[in-house]
C-alpha atoms as a PDB file:
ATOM      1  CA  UNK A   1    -107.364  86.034 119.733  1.00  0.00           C
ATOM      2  CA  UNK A   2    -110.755  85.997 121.359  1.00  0.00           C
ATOM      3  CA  UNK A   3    -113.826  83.669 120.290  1.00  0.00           C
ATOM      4  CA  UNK A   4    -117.314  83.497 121.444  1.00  0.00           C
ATOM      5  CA  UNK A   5    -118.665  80.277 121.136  1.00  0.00           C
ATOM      6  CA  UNK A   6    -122.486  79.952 121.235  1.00  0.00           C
ATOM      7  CA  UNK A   7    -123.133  76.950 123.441  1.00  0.00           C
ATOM      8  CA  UNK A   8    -126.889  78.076 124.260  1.00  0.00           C
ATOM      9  CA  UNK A   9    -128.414  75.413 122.159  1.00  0.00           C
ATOM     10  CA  UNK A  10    -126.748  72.521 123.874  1.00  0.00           C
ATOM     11  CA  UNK A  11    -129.648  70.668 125.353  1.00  0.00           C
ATOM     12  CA  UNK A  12    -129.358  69.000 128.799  1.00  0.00           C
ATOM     13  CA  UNK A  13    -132.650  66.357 128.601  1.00  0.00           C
ATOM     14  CA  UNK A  14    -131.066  64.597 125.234  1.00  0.00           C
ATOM     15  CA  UNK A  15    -128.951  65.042 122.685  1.00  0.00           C
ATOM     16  CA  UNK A  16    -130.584  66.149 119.251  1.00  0.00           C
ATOM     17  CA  UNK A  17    -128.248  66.748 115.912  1.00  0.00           C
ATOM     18  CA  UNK A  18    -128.019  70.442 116.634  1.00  0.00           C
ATOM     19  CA  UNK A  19    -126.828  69.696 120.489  1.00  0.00           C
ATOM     20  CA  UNK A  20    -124.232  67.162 119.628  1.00  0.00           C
ATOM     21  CA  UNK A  21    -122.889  69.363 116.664  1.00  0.00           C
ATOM     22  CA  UNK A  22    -122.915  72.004 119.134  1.00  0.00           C
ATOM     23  CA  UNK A  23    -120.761  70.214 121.992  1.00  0.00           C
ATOM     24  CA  UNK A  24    -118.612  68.508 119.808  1.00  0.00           C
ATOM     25  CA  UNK A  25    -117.702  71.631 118.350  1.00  0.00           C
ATOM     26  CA  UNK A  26    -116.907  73.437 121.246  1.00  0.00           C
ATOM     27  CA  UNK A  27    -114.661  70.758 122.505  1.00  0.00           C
ATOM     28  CA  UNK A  28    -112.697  70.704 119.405  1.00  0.00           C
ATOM     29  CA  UNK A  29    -112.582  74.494 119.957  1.00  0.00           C
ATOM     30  CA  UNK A  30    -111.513  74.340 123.319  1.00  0.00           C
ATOM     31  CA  UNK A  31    -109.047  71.654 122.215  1.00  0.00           C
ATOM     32  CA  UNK A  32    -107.542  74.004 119.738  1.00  0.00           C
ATOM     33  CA  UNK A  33    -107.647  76.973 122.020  1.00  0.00           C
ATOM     34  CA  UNK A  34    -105.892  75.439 124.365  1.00  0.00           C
ATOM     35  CA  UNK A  35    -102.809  74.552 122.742  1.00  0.00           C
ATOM     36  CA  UNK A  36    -102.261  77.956 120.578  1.00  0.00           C
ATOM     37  CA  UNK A  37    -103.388  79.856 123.780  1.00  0.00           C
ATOM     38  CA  UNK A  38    -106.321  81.585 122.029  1.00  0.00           C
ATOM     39  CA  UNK A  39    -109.183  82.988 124.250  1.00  0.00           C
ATOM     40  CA  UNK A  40    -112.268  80.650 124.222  1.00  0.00           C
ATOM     41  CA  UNK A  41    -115.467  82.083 126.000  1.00  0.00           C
ATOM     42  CA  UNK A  42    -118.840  79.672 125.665  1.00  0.00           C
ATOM     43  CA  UNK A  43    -122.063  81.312 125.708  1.00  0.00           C
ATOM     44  CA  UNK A  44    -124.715  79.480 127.862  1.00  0.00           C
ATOM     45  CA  UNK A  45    -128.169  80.232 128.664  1.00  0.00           C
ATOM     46  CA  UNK A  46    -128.405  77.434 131.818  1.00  0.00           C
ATOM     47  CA  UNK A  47    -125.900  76.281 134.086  1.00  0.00           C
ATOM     48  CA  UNK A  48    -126.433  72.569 133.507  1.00  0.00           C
ATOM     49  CA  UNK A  49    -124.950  73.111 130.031  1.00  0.00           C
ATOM     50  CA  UNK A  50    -121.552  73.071 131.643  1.00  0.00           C
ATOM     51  CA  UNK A  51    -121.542  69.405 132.420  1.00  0.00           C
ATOM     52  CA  UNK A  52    -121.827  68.946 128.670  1.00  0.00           C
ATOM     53  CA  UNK A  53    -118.555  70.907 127.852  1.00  0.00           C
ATOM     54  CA  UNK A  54    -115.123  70.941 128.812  1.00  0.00           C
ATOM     55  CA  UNK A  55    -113.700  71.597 132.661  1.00  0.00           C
ATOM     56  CA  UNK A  56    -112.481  74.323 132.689  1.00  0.00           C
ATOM     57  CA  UNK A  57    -113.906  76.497 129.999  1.00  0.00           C
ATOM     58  CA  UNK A  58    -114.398  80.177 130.545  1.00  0.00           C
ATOM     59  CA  UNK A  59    -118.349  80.473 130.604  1.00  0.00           C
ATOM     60  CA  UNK A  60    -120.925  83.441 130.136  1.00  0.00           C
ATOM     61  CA  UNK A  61    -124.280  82.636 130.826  1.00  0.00           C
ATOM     62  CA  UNK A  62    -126.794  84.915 128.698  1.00  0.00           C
ATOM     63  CA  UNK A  63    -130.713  84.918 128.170  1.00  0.00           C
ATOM     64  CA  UNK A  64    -132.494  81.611 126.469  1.00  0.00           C
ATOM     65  CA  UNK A  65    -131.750  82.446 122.274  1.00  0.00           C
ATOM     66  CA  UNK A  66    -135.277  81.946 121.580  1.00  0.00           C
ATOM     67  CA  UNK A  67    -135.974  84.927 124.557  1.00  0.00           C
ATOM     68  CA  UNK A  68    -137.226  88.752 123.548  1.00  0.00           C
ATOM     69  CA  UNK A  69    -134.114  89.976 124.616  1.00  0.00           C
ATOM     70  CA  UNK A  70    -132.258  88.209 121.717  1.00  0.00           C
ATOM     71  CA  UNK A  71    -131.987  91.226 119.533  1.00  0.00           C
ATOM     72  CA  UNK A  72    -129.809  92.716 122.359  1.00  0.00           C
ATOM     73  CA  UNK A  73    -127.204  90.115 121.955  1.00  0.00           C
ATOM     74  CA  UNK A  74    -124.796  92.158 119.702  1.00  0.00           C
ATOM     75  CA  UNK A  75    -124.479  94.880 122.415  1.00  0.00           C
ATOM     76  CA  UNK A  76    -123.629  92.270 125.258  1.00  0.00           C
ATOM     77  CA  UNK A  77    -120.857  90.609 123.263  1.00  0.00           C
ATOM     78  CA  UNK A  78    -119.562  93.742 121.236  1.00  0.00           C
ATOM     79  CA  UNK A  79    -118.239  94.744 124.815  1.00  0.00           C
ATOM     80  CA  UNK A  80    -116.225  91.793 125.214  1.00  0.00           C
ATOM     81  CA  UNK A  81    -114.351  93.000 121.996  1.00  0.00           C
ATOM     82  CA  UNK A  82    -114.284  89.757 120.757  1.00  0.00           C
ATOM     83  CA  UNK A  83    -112.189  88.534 117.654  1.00  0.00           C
ATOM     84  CA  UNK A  84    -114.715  86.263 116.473  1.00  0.00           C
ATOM     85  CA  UNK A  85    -118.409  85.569 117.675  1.00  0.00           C
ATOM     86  CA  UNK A  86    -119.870  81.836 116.602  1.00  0.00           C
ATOM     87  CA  UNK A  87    -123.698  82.390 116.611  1.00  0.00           C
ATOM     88  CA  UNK A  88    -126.628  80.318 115.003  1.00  0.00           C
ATOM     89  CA  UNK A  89    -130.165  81.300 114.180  1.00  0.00           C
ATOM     90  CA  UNK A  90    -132.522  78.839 114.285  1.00  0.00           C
ATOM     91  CA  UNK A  91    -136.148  79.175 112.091  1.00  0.00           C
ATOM     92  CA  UNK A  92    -138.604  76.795 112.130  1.00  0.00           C
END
């Protein structure tokens, strides 16, 4: 099985509720993944997010989720024909 993970609203100055949900998630995830072999890919929007999250994760850095080119999001990760695709949206 593949899974997207959406790790873009990890932040990297501090830790807010949404951020720690977010990693602590994704390393139960990974956790998981790796011991039934499932395909994990995290979804990052800055490079420094990868310090947060497992070594060794399979990474894909897209655009910022708050950018103009969210609405073509679908398209991007439709062609990695994934399984399952974890996404938030955030509102004010």
């Amino acid at each position: 099985m593949r899974l997207l993970y959406d790790a873009r609203y990890i932040r990297t100055d501090f830790h807010d509720g949404v951020s720690r949900f977010s990693t602590e998630l994704g390393r139960a995830l990974f956790q998981r993944c790796s011991h039934t072999g499932d395909e994990l890919i995290f979804l990052i929007c800055d490079p420094a997010q990868l310090r947060l999250l497992p070594d060794g994760i399979r990474a894909l850095q897209l655009h910022e989720p708050t950018s103009i080119l969210e609405p073509t999001t679908p398209q991007a990760l439709n062609a990695l024909h994934p399984d399952v695709a974890e996404t938030r949206v955030m509102s004010d």
